[in-house]
C-alpha atoms as a PDB file:
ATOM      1  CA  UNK A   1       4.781   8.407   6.385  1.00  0.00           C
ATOM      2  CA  UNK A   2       2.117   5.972   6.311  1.00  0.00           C
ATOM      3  CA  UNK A   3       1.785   2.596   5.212  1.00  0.00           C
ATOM      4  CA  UNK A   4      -1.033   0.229   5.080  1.00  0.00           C
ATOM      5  CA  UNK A   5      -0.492  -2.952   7.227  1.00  0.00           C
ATOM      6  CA  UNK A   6      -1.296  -6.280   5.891  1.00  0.00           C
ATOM      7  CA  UNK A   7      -0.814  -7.815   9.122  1.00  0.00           C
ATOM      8  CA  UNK A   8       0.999 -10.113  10.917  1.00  0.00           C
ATOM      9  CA  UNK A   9       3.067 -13.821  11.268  1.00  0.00           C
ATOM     10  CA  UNK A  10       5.238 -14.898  13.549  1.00  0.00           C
ATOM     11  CA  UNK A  11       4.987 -11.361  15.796  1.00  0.00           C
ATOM     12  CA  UNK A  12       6.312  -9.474  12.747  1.00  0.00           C
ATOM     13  CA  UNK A  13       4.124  -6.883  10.984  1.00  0.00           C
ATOM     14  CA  UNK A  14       4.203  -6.523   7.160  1.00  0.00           C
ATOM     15  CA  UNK A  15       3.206  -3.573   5.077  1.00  0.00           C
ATOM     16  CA  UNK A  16       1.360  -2.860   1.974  1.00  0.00           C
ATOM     17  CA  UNK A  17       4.430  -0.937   0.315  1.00  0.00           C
ATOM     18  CA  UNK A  18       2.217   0.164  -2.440  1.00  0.00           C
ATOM     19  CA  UNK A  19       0.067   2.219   0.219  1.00  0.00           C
ATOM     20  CA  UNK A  20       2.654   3.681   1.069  1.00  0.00           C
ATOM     21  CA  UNK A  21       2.052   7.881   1.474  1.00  0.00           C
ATOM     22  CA  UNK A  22       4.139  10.567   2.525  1.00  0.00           C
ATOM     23  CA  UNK A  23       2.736  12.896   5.850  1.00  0.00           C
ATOM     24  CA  UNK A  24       5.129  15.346   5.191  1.00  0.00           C
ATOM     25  CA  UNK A  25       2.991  18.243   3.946  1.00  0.00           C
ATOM     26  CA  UNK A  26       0.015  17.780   6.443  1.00  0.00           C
ATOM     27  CA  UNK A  27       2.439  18.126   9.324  1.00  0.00           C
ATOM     28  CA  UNK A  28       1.047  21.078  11.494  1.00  0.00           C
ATOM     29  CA  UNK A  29       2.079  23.142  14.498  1.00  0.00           C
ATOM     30  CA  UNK A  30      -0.776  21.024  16.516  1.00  0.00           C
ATOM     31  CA  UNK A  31       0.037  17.502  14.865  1.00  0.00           C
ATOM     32  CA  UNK A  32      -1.006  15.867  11.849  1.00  0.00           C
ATOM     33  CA  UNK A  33      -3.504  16.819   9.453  1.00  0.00           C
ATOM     34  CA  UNK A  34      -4.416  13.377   8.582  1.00  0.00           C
ATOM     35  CA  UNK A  35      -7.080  10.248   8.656  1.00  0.00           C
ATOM     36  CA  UNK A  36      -6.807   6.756   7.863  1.00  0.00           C
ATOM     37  CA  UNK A  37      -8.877   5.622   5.073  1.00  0.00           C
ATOM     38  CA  UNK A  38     -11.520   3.567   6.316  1.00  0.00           C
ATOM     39  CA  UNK A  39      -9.669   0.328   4.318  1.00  0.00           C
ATOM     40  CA  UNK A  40      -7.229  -1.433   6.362  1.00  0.00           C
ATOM     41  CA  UNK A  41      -4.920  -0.544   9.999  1.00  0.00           C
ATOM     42  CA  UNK A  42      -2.120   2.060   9.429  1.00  0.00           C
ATOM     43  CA  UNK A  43       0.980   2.556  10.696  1.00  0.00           C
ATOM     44  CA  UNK A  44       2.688   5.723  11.084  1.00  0.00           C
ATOM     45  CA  UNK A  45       6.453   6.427  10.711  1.00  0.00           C
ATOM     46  CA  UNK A  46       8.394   9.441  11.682  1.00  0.00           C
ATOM     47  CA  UNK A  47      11.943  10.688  10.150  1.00  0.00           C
ATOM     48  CA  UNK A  48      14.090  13.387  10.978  1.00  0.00           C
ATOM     49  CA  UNK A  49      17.799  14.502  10.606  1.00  0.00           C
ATOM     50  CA  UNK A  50      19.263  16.170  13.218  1.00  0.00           C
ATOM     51  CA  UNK A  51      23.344  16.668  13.555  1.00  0.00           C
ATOM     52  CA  UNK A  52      24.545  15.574  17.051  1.00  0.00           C
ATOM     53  CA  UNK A  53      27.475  18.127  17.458  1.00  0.00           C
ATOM     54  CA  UNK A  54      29.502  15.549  19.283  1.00  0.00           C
ATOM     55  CA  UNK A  55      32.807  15.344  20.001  1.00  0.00           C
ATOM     56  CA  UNK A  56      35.569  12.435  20.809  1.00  0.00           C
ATOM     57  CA  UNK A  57      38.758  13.251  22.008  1.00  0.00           C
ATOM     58  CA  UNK A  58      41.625  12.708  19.427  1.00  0.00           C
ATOM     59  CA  UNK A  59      38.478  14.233  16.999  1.00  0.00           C
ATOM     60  CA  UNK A  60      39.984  17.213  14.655  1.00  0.00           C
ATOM     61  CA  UNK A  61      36.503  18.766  14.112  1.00  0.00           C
ATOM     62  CA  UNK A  62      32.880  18.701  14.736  1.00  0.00           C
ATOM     63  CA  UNK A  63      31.589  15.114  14.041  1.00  0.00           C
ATOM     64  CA  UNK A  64      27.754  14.950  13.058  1.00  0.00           C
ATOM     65  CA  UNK A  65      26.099  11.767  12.455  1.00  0.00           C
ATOM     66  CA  UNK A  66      25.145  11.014   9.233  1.00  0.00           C
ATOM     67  CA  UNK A  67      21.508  10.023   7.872  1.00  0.00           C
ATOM     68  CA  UNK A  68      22.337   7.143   5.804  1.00  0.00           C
ATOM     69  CA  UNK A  69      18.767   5.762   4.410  1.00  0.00           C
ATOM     70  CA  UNK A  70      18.124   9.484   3.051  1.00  0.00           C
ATOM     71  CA  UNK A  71      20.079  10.611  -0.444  1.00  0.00           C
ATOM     72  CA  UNK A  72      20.892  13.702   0.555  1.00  0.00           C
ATOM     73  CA  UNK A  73      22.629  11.988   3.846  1.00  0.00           C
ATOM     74  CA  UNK A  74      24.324   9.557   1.214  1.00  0.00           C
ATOM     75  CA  UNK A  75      25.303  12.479  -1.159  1.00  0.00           C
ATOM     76  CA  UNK A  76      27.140  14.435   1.768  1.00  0.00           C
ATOM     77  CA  UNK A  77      29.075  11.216   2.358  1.00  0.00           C
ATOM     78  CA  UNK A  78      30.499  10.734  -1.173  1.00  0.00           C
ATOM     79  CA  UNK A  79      30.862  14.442  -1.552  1.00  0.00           C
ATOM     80  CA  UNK A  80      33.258  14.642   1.656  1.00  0.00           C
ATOM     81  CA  UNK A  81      35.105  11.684   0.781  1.00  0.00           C
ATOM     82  CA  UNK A  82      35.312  12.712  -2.505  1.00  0.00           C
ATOM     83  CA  UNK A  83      36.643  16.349  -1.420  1.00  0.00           C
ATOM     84  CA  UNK A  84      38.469  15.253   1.732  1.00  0.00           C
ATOM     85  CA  UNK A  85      39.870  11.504   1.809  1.00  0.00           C
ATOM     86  CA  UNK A  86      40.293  11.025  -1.427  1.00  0.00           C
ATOM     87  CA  UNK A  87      42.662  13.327  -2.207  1.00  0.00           C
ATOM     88  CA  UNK A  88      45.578  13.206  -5.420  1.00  0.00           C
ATOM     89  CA  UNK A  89      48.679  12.457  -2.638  1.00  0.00           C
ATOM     90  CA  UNK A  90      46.497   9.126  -1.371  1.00  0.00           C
ATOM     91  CA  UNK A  91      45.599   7.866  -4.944  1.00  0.00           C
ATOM     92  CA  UNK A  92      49.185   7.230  -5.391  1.00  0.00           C
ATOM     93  CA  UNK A  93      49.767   6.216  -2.113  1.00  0.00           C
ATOM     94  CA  UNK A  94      47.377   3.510  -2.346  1.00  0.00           C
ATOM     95  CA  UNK A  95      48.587   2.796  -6.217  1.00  0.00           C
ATOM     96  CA  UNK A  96      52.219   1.930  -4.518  1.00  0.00           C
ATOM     97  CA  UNK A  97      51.336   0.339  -1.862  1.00  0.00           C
ATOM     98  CA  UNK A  98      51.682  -3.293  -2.066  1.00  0.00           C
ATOM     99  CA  UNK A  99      49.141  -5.442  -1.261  1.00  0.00           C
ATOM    100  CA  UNK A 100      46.503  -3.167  -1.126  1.00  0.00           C
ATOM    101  CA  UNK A 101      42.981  -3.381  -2.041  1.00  0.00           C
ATOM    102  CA  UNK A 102      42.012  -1.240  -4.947  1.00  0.00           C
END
């Protein structure tokens, strides 16, 4: 991603949202297929999402981490909790339970 930088106060940079452009697609095997306009100074983000495969003793399973700023990151989340956690037996668990919190 690139984003066009408006500059700077106080040693923090700020960004022209609206210039914002995604690199994705001009990624290549020898780097990136891309030039600044002439307009401006750019800066350059990366993202990726990568599981970890790590482990933690008393861990049942394979723990990955989780990319929370991304949807589909966010989507896997509610879809495990929704599949997983959240199951019938803990809805009435936590529907009995005094004092709790939903």
């Amino acid at each position: 991603m690139a984003v066009r930088r408006l500059g700077e106060l106080d040693g923090r940079a700020y960004l022209d949202i609206t210039s914002s452009e995604v690199l994705a697609s001009k990624v290549t095997e020898d780097g990136l297929d891309w030039f600044e306009p002439a307009e401006g100074d750019w800066a350059l983000f990366s993202f990726w999402i990568q599981g970890t495969g790590e482990t933690e003793t008393p861990s049942v399973s394979m723990n990955y981490v989780v990319n929370y700023l991304d949807w589909y990151g966010a989507e896997a989340v509610i879809e495990y909790w929704n599949s997983t956690v959240l199951t019938e037996k803990l809805y009435i668990i936590l529907k009995t339970t005094k004092n709790n919190r939903f």
